[in-house]
N, C-alpha and C. Protein backbone atom coordinates (compact mmCIF):
# COMPACT_ATOMS: atom_id res chain seq x y z
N UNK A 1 -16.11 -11.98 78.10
CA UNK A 1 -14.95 -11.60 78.89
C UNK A 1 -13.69 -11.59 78.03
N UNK A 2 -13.81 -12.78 76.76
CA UNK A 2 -12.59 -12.86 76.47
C UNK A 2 -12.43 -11.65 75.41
N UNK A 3 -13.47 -10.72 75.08
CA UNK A 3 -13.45 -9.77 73.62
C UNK A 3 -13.19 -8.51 74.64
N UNK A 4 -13.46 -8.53 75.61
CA UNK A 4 -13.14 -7.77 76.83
C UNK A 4 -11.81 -7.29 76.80
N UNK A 5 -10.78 -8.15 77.18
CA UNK A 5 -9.80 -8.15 77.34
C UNK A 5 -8.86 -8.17 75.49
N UNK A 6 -9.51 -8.70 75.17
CA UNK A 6 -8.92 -8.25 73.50
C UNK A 6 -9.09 -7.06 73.45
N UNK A 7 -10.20 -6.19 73.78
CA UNK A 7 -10.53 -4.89 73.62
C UNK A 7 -9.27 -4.45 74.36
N UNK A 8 -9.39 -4.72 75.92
CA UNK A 8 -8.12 -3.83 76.76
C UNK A 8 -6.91 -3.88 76.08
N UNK A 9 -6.61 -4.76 75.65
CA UNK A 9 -5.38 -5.13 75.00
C UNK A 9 -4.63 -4.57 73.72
N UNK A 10 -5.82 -4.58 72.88
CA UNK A 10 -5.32 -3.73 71.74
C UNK A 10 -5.64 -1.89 71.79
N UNK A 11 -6.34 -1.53 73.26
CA UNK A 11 -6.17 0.05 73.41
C UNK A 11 -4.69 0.02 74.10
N UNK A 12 -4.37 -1.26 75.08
CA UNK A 12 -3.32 -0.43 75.29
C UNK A 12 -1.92 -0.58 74.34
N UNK A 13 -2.22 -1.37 73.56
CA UNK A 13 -1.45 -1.41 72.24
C UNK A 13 -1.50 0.21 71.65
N UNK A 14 -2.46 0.46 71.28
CA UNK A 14 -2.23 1.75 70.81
C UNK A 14 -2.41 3.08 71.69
N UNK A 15 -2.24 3.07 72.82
CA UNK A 15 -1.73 4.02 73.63
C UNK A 15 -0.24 4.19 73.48
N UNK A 16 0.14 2.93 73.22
CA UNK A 16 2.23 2.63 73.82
C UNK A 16 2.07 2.85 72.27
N UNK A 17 1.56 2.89 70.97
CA UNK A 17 1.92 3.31 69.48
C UNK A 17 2.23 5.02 69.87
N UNK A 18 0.72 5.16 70.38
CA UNK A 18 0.86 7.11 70.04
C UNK A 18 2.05 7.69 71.65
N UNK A 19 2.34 6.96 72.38
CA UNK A 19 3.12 7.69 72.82
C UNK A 19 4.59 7.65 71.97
N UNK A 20 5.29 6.05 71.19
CA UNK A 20 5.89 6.19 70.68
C UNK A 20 6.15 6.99 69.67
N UNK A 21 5.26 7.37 68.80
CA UNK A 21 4.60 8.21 68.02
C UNK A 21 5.10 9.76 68.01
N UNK A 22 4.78 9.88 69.72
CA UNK A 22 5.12 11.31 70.29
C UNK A 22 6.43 11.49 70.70
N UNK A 23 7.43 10.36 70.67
CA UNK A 23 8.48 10.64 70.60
C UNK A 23 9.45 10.54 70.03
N UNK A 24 9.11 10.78 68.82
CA UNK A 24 9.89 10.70 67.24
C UNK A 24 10.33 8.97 66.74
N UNK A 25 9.85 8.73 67.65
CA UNK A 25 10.11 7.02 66.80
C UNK A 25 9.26 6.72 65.52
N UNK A 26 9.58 6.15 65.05
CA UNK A 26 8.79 5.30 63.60
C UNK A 26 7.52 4.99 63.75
N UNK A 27 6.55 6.16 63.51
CA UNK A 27 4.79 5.95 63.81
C UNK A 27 4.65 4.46 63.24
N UNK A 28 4.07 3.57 63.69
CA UNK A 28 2.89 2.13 63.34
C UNK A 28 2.00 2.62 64.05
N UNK A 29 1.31 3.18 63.31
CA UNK A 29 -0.47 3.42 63.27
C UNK A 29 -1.25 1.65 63.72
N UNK A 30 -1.86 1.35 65.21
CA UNK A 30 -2.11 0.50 65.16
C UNK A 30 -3.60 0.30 64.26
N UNK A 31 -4.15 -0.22 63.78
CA UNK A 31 -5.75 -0.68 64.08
C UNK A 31 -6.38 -0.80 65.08
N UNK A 32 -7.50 0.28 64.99
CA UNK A 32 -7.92 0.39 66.03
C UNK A 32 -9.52 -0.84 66.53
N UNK A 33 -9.98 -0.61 67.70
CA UNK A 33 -10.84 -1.59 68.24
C UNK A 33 -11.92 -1.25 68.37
N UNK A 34 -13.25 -1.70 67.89
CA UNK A 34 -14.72 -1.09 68.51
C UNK A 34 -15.53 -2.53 67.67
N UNK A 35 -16.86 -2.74 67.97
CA UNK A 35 -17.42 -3.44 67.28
C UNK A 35 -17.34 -3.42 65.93
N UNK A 36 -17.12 -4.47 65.30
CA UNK A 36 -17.49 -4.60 63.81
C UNK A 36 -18.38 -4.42 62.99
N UNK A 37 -18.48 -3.86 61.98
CA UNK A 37 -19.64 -3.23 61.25
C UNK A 37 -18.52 -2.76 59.93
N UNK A 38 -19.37 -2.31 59.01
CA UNK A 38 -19.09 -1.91 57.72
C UNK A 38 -18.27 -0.87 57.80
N UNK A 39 -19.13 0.12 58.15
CA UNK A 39 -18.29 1.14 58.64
C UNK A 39 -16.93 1.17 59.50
N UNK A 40 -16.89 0.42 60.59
CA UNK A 40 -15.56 0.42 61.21
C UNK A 40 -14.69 -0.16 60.33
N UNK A 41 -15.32 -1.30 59.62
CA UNK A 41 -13.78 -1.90 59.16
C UNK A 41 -13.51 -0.73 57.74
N UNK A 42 -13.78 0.03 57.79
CA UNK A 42 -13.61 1.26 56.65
C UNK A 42 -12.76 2.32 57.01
N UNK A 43 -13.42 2.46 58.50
CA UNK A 43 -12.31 3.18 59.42
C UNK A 43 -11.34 2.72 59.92
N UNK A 44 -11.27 1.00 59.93
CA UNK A 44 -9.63 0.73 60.46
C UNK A 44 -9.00 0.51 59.09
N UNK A 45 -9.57 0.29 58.02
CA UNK A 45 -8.88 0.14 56.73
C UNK A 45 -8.20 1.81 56.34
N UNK A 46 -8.85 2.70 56.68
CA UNK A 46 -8.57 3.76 56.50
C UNK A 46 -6.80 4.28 57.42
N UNK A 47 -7.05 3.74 58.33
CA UNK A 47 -6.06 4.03 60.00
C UNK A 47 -4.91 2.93 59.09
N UNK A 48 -4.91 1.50 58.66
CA UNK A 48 -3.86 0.76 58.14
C UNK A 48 -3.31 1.37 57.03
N UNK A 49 -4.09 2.44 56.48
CA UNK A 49 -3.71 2.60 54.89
C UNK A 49 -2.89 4.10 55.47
N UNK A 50 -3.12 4.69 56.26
CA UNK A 50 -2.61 5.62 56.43
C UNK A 50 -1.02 5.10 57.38
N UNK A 51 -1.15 4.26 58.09
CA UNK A 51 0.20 3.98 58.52
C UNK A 51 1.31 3.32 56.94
N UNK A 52 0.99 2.64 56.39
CA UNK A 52 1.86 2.26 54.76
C UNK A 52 1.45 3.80 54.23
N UNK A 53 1.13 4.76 54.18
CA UNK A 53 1.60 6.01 53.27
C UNK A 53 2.61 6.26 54.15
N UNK A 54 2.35 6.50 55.47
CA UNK A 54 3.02 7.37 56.86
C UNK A 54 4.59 6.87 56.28
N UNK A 55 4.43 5.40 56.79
CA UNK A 55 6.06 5.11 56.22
C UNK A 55 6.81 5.33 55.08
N UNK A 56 5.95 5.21 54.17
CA UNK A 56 6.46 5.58 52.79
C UNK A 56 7.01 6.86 52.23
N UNK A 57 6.28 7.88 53.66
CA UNK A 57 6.62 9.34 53.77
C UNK A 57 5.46 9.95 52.86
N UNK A 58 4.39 9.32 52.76
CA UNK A 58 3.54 10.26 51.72
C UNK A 58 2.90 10.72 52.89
N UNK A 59 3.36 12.09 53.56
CA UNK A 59 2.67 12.67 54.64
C UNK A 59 1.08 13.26 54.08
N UNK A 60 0.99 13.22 52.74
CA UNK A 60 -0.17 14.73 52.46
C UNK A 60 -1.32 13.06 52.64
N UNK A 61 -1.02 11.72 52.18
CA UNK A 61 -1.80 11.45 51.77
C UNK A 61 -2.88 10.86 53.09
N UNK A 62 -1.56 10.31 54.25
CA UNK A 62 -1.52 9.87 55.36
C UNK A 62 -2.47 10.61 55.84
N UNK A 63 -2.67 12.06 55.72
CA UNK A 63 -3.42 12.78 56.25
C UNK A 63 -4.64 12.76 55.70
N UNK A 64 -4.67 12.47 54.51
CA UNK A 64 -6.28 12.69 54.02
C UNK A 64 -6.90 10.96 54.37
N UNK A 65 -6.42 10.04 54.67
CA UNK A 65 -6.51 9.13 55.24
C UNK A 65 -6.67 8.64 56.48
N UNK A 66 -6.52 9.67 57.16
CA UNK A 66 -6.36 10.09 58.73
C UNK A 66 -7.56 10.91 59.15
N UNK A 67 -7.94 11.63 58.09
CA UNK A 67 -9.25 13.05 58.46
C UNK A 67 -10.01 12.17 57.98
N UNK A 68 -10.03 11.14 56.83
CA UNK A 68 -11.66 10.06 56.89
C UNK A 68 -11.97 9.02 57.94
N UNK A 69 -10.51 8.65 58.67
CA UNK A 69 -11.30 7.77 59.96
C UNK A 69 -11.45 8.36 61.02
N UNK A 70 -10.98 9.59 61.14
CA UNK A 70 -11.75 10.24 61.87
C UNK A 70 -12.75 10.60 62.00
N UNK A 71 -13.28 10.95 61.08
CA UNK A 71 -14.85 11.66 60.47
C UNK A 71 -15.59 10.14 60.64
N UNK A 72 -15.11 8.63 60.39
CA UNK A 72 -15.92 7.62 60.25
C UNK A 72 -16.13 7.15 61.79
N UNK A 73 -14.69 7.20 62.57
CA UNK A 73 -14.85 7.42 64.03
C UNK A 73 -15.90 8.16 65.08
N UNK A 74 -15.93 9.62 64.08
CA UNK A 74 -17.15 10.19 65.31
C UNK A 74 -18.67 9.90 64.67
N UNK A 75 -18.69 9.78 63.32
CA UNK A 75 -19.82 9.29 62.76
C UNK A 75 -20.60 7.98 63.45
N UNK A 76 -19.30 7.54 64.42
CA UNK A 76 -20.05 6.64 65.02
C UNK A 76 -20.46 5.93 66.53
N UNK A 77 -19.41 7.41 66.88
CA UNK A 77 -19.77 8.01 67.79
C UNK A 77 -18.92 7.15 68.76
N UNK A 78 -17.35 6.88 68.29
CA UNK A 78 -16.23 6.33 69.15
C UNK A 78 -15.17 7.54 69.27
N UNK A 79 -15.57 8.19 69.86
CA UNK A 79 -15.03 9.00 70.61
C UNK A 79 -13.28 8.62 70.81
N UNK A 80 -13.27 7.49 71.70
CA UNK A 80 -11.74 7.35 71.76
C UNK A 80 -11.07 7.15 70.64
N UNK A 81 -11.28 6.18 69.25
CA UNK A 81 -10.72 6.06 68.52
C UNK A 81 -10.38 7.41 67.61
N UNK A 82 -11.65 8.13 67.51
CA UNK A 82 -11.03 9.68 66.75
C UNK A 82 -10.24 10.45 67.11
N UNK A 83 -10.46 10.36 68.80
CA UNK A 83 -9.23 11.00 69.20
C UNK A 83 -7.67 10.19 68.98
N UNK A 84 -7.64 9.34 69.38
CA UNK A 84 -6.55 9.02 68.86
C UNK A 84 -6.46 9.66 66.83
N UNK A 85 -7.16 8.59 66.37
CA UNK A 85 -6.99 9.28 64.97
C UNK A 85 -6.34 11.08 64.49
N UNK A 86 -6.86 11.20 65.16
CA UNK A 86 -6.56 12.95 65.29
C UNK A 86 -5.65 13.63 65.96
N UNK A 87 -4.95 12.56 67.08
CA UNK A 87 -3.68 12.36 67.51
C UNK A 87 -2.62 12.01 66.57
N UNK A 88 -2.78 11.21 65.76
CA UNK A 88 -2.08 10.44 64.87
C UNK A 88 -2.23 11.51 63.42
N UNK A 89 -3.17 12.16 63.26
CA UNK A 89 -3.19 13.62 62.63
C UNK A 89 -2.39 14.42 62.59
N UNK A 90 -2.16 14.92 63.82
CA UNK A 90 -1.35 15.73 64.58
C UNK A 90 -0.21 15.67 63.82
N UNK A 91 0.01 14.61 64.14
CA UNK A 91 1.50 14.01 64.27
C UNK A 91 2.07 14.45 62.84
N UNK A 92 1.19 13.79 61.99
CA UNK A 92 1.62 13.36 60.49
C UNK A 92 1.43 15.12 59.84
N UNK A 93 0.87 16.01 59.98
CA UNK A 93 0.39 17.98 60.13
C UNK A 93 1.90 17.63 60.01
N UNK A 94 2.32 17.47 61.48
CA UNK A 94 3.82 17.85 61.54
C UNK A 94 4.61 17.66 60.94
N UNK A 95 4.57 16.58 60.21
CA UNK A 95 5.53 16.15 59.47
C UNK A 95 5.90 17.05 58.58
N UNK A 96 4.43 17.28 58.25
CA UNK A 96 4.13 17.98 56.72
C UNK A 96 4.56 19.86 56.78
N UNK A 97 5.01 20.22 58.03
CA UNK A 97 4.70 21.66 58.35
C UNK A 97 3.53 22.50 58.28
N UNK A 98 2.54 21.59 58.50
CA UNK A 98 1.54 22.54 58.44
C UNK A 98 0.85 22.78 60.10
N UNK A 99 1.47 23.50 60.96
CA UNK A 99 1.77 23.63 62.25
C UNK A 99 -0.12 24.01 62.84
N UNK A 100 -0.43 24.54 61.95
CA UNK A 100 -2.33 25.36 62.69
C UNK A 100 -2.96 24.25 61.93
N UNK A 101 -2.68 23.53 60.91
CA UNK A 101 -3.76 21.97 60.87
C UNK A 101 -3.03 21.22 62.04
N UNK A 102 -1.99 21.22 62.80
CA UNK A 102 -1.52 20.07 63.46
C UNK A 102 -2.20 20.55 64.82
N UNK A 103 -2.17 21.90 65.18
CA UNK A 103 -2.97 22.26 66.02
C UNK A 103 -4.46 22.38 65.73
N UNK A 104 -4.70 22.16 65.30
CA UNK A 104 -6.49 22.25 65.38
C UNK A 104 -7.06 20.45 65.38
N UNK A 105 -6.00 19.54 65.08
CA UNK A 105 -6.23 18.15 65.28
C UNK A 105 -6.15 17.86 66.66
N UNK A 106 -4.89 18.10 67.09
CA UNK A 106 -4.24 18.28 68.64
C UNK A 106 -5.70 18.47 69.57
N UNK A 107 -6.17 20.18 69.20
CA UNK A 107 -7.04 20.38 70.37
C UNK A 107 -8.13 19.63 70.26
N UNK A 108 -8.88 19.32 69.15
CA UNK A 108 -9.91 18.73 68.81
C UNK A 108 -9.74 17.00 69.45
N UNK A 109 -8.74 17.08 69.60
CA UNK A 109 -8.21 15.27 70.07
C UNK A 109 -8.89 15.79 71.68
N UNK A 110 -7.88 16.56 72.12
CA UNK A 110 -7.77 16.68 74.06
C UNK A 110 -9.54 17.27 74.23
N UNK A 111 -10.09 18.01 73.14
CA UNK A 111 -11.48 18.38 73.57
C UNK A 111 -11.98 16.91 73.20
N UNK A 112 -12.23 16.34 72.88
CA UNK A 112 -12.72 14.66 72.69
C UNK A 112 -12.55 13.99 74.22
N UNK A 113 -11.06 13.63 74.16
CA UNK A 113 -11.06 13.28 75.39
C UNK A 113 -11.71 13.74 76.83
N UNK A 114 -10.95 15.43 77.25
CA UNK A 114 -11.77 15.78 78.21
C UNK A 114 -11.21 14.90 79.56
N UNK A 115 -12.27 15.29 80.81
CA UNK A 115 -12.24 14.80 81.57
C UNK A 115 -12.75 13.56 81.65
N UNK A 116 -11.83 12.31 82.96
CA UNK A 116 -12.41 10.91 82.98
C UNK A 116 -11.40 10.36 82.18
N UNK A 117 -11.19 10.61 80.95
CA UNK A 117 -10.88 9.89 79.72
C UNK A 117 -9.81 8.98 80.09
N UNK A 118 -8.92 7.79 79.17
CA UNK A 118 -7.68 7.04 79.88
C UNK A 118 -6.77 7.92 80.30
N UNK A 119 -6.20 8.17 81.50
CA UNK A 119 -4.99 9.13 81.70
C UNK A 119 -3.61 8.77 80.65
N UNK A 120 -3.40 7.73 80.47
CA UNK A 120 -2.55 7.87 79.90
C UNK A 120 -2.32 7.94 78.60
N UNK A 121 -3.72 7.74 77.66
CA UNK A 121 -4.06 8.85 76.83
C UNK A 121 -3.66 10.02 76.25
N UNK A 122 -4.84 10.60 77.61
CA UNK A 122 -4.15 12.28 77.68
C UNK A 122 -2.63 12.51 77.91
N UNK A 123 -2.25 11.98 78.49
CA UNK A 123 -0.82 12.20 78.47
C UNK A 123 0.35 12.24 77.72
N UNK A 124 -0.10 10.92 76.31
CA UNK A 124 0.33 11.21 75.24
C UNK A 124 0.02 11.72 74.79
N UNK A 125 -1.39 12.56 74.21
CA UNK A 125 -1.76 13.48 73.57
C UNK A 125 -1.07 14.81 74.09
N UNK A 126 -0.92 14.89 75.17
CA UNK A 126 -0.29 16.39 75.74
C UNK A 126 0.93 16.40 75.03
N UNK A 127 2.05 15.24 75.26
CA UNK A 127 3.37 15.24 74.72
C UNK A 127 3.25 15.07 73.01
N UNK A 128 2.29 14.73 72.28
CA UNK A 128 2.21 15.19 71.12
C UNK A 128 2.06 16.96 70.27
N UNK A 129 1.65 17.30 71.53
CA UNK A 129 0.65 19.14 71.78
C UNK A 129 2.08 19.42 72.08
N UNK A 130 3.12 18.84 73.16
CA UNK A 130 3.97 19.52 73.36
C UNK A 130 5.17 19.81 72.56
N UNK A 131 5.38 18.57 71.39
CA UNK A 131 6.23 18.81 70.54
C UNK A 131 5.97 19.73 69.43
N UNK A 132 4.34 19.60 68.83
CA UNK A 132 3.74 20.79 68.25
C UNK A 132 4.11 21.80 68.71
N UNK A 133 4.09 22.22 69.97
CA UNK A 133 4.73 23.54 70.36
C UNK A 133 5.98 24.04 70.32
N UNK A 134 6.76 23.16 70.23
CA UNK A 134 8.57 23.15 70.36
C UNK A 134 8.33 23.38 69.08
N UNK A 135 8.08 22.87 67.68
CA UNK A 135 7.98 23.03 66.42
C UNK A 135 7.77 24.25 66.30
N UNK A 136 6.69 25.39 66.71
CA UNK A 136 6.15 26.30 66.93
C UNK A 136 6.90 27.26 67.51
N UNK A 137 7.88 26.87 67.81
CA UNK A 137 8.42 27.82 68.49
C UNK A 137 8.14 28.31 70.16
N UNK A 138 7.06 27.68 70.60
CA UNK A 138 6.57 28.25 71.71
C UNK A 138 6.77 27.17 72.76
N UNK A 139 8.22 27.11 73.53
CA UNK A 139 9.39 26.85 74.34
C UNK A 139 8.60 27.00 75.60
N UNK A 140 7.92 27.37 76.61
CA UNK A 140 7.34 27.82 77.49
C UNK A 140 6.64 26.88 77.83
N UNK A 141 5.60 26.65 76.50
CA UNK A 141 4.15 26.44 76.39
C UNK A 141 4.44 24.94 76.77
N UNK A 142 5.56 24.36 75.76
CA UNK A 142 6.06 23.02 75.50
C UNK A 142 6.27 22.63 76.67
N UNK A 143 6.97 23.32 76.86
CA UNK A 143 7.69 22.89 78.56
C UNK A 143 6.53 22.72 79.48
N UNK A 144 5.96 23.40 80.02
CA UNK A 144 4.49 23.41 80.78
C UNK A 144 3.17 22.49 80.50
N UNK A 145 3.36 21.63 78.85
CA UNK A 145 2.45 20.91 78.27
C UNK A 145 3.43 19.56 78.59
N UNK A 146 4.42 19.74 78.49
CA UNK A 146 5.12 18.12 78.90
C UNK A 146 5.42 17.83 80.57
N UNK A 147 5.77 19.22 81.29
CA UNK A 147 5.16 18.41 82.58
C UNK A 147 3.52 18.06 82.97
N UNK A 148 3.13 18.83 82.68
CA UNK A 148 1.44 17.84 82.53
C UNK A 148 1.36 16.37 82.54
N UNK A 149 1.88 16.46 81.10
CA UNK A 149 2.30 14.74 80.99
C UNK A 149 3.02 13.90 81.61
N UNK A 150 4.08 14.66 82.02
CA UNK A 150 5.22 13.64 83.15
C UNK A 150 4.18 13.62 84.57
N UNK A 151 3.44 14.15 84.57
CA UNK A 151 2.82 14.45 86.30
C UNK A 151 1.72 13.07 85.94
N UNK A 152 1.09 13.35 84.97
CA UNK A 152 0.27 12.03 84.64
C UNK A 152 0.75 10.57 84.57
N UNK A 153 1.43 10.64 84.07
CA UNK A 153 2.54 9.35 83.59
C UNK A 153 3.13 8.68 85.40
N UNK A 154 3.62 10.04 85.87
CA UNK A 154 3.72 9.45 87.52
C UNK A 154 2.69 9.33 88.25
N UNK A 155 2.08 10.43 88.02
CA UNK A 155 0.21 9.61 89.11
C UNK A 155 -0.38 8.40 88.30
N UNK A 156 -0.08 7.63 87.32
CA UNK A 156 -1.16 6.02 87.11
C UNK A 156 -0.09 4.97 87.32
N UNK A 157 1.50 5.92 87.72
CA UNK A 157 2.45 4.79 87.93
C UNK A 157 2.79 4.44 86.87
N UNK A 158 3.25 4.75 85.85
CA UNK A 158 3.75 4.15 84.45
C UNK A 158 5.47 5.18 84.40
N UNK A 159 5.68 4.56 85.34
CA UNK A 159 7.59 4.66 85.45
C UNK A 159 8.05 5.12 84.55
N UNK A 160 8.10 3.80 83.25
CA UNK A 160 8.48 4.00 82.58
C UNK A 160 8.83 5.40 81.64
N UNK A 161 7.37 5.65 81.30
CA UNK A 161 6.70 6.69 80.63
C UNK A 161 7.72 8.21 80.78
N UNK A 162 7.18 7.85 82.72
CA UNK A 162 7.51 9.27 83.09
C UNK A 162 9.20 8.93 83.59
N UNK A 163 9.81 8.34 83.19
CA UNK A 163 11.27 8.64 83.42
C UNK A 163 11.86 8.68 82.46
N UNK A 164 10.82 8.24 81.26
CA UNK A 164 11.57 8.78 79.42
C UNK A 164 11.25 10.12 79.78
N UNK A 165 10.16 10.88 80.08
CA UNK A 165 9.91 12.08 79.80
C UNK A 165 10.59 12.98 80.63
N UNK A 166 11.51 12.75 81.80
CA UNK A 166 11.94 13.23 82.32
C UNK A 166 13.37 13.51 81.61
N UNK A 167 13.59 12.19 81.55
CA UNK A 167 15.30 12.23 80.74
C UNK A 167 15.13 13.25 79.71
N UNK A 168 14.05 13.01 78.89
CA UNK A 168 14.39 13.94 77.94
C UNK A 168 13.82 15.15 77.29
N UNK A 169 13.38 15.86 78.99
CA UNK A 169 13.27 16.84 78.95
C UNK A 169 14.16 18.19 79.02
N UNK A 170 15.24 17.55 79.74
CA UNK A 170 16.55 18.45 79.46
C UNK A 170 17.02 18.46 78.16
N UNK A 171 16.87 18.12 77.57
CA UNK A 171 17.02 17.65 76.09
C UNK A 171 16.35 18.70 75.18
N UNK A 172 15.23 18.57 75.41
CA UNK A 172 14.24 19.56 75.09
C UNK A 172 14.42 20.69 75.26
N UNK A 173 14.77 21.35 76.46
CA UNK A 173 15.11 22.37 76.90
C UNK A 173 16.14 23.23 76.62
N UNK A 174 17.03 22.23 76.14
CA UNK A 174 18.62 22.35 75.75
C UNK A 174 18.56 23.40 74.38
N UNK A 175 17.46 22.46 73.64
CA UNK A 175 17.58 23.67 72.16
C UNK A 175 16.74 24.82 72.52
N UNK A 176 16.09 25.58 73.20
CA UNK A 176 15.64 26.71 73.72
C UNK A 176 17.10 27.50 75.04
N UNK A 177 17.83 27.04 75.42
CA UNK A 177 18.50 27.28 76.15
C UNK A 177 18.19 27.36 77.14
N UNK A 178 16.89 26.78 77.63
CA UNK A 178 16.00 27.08 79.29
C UNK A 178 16.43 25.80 79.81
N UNK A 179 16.51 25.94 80.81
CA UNK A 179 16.58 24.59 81.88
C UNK A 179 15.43 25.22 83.14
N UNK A 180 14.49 24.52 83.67
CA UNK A 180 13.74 24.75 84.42
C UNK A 180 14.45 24.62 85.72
N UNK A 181 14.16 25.94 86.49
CA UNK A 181 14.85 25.83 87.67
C UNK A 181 16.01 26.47 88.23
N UNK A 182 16.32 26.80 86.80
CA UNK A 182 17.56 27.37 86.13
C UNK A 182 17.77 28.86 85.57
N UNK A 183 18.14 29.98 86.59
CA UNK A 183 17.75 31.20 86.10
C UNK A 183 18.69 31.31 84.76
């Protein structure tokens, strides 16, 4: 019971990382959680080593550090942790401008997840997809991928979440000149 709740504890640790993550704050890549074995601790050594490049700003390396715990993640068939990993991919693509690797991490994350998965999860993953898109240029898409997320964030009840994403979605909107609602 008690590895139980260590488990719950440190996913939702790194749920509240990758949403921070997704909203331009200072990525800490947590370590992630699954049984111990050789392999995992290779893949969370991989996930720690990539948060000390992340900060250091070595985006290229973060990433090649990021695509091996991922690959060690589904190799072992933890599904949630790669997606995150590949969330945290995403992210670091972006940094780097490389906008179609940040998208092909992105979708490969939300096809992982899928249906069922933690909602609030998906929800950061959407608002990660959605800033990819604002990057991208594609204002619409963004907009329509971050209420997703605010709709999620208010259906599991996480207030919080969804009244950051609300605030600062006008925000968002502001550098496209759209306001929803708003001919």
């Amino acid at each position: 019971m008690k590895a139980l709740k260590r488990l719950y504890r440190r996913r939702i640790f790194i749920l509240t990382v990758l949403f921070c993550l997704s909203m331009g704050i200072q990525p800490v890549i947590a370590q992630m959680s699954s049984p111990i074995g050789l392999s995992q601790l290779s893949a969370e050594s991989l996930v720690a080593e990539s948060k000390i490049l992340y900060q250091r700003g070595d985006f290229q390396a973060a990433a090649n550090m990021l695509e091996r715990a991922a690959a060690a993640y589904g190799s072992q068939g933890d599904r949630l942790n790669e997606a995150i990993a590949l969330s945290n991919l995403s992210l670091t693509y972006q940094e780097l401008g490389e906008y179609s690797e940040a998208q092909k991490a992105i979708a490969q994350s939300l096809k992982l997840l899928g249906e069922g998965t933690e909602m609030r999860l998906l929800a950061q993953t959407l608002d990660i997809q959605g800033n990819l898109q604002q990057l991208r240029g594609q204002a619409q898409e963004a907009i329509e991928t971050w209420e997703k997320a605010a709709q999620i964030y208010a259906k599991i009840g996480e207030r919080g979440y969804w009244n950051k994403m609300k605030s600062t979605k006008p925000k968002r909107c502001k550098i496209w000149g759209y306001i929803p609602g708003h001919a």
